[in-house]
Protein backbone atom coordinates (compact mmCIF):
# COMPACT_ATOMS: atom_id res chain seq x y z
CA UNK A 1 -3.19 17.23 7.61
CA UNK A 2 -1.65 15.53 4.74
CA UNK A 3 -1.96 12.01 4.74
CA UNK A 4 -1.04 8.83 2.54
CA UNK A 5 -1.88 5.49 2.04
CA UNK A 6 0.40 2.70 0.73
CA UNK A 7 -1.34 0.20 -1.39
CA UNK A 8 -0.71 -3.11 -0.17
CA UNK A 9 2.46 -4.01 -2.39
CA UNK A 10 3.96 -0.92 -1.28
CA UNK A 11 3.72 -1.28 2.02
CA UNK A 12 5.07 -4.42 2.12
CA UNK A 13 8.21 -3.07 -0.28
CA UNK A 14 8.02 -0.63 2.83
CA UNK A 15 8.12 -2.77 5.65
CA UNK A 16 10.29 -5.60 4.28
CA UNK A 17 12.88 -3.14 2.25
CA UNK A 18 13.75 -0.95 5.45
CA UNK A 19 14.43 -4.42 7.86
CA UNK A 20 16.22 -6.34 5.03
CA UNK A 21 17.14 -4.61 1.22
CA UNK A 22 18.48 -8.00 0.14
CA UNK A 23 15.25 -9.18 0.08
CA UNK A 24 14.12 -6.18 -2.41
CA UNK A 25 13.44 -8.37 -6.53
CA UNK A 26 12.90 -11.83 -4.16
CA UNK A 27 9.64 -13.14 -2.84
CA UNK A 28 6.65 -10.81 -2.88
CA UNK A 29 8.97 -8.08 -3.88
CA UNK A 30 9.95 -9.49 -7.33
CA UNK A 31 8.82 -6.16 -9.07
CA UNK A 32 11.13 -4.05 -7.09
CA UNK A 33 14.23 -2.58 -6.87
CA UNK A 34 16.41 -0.55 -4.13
CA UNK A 35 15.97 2.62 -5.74
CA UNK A 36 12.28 1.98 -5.57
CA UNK A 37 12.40 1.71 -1.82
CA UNK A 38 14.98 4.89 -1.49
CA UNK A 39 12.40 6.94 -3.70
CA UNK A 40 9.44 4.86 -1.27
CA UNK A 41 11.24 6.36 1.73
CA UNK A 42 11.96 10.18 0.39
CA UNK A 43 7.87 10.09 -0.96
CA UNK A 44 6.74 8.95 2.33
CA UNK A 45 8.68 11.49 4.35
CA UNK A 46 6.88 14.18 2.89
CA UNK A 47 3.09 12.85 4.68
CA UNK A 48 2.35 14.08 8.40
CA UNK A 49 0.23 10.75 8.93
CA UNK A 50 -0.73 7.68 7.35
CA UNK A 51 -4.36 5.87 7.07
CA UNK A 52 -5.62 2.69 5.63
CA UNK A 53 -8.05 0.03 6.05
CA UNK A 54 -8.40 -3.30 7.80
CA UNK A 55 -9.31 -4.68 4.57
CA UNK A 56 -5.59 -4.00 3.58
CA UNK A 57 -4.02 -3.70 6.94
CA UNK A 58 -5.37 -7.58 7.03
CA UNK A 59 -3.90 -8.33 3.54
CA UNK A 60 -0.68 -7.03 4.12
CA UNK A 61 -0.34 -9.10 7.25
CA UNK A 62 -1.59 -12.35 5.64
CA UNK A 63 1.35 -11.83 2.86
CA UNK A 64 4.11 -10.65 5.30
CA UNK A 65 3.43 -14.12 7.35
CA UNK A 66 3.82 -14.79 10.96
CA UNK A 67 6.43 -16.76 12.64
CA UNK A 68 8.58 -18.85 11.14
CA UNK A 69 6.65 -17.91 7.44
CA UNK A 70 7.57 -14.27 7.94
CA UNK A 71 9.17 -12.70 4.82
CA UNK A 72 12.30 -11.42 7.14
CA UNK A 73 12.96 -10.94 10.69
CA UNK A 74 10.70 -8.65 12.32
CA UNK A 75 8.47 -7.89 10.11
CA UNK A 76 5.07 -8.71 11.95
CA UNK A 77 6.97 -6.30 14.37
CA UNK A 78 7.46 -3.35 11.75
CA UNK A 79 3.74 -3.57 10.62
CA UNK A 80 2.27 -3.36 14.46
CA UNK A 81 4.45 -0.35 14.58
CA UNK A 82 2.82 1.15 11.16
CA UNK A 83 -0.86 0.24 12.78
CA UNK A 84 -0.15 2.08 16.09
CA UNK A 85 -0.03 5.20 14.39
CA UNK A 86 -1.96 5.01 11.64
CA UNK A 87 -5.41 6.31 11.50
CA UNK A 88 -7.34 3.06 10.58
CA UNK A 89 -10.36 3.67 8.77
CA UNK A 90 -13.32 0.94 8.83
CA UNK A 91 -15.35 1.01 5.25
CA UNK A 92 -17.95 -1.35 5.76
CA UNK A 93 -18.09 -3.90 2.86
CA UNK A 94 -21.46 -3.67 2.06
CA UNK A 95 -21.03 0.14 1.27
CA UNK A 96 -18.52 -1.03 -1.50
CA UNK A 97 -20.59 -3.84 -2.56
CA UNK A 98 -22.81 -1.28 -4.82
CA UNK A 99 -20.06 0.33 -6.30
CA UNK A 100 -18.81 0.02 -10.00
CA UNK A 101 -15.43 -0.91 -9.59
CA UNK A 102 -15.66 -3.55 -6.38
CA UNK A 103 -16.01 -6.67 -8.69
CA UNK A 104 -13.15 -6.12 -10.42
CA UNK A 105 -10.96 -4.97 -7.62
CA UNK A 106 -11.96 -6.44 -4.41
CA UNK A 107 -12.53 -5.16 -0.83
CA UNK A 108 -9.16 -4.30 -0.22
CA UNK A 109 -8.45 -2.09 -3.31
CA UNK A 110 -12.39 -0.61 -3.38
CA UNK A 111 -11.34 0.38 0.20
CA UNK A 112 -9.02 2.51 -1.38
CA UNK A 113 -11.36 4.73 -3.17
CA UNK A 114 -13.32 5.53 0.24
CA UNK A 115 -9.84 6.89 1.35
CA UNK A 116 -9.61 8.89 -1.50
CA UNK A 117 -12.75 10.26 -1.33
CA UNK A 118 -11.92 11.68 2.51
CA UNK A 119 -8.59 13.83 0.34
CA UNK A 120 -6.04 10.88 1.35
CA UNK A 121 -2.97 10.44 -1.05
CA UNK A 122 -3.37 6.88 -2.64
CA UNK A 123 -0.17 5.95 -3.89
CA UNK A 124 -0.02 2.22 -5.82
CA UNK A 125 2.54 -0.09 -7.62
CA UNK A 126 -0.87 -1.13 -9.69
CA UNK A 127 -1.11 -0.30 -13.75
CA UNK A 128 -4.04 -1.49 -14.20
CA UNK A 129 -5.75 -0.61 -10.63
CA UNK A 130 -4.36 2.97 -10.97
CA UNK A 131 -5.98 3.15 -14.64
CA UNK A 132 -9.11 1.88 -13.30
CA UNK A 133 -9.88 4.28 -10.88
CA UNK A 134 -8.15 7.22 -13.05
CA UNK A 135 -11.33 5.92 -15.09
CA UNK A 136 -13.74 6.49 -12.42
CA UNK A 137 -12.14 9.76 -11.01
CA UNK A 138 -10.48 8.51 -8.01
CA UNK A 139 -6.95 10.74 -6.88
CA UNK A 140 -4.27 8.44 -7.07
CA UNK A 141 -0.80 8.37 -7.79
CA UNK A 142 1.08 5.91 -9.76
CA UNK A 143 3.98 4.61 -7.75
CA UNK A 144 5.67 3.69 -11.22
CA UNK A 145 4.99 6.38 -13.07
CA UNK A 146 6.52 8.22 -10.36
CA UNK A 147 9.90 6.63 -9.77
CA UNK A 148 12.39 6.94 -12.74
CA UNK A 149 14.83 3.88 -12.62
CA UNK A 150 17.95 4.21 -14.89
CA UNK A 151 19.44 1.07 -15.68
């Protein structure tokens, strides 16, 4: 089964861009544009499932607030959705811990190479994350490589 999963940036461009487009270049989204969440939305389509990691499940969550902090209405709403049918994978940390790249990415992103390793599609909005594990031989597609804005 062919499955993907959204770097955190993406899937909150994801999340947030399909409840409210307006706020698409604002908060949290300020590298993004519409066309980037209509080309998010065609790539997407093309995945039978989706996986990720608590690591990012947990940082997407923190950034997409609760409450009255939400980014827009509904989006703690959207993201349960995404969880409940997601295939969430648990890395444990200290299996990243001795690997080259976790120092300089974190758990979150190093959680991202385990998924890769399993034949996920990794698809980030990162330059230099993207070049980083291009270095180290990870699969993973560049989100803005990918998407060809004309201005």
């Amino acid at each position: 089964m062919k499955r993907l999963v959204l770097d955190t940036n993406l899937l909150i461009l994801w999340i947030v861009g399909n409840l409210d487009p307006a706020r698409i270049g604002g908060r949290r989204l300020e590298a993004f544009e519409i066309a980037h969440l209509e080309w998010l939305n065609q790539f997407t389509g093309q995945f039978q499932g989706y996986v990720s990691t608590p690591n990012i499940l947990t940082e997407a969550s923190n950034l997409i607030g609760s409450g009255n902090q939400q980014l827009c209405k509904g989006a703690c709403d959207a993201l349960a959705e995404y969880i409940s049918v997601l295939d969430e994978v648990y890395v444990p940390s200290a299996s990243m811990l001795a690997e080259p790249y976790f120092a300089k990415l974190g758990l979150a992103d190093a959680s991202l190479v385990a998924l890769s390793r399993r034949g996920d599609h990794v698809l980030t909005a990162d330059g230099p994350l993207y070049g980083l594990f291009t270095g180290y031989g990870v699969r993973i597609h560049n989100f803005l490589h990918e998407v060809q804005i004309t201005r």
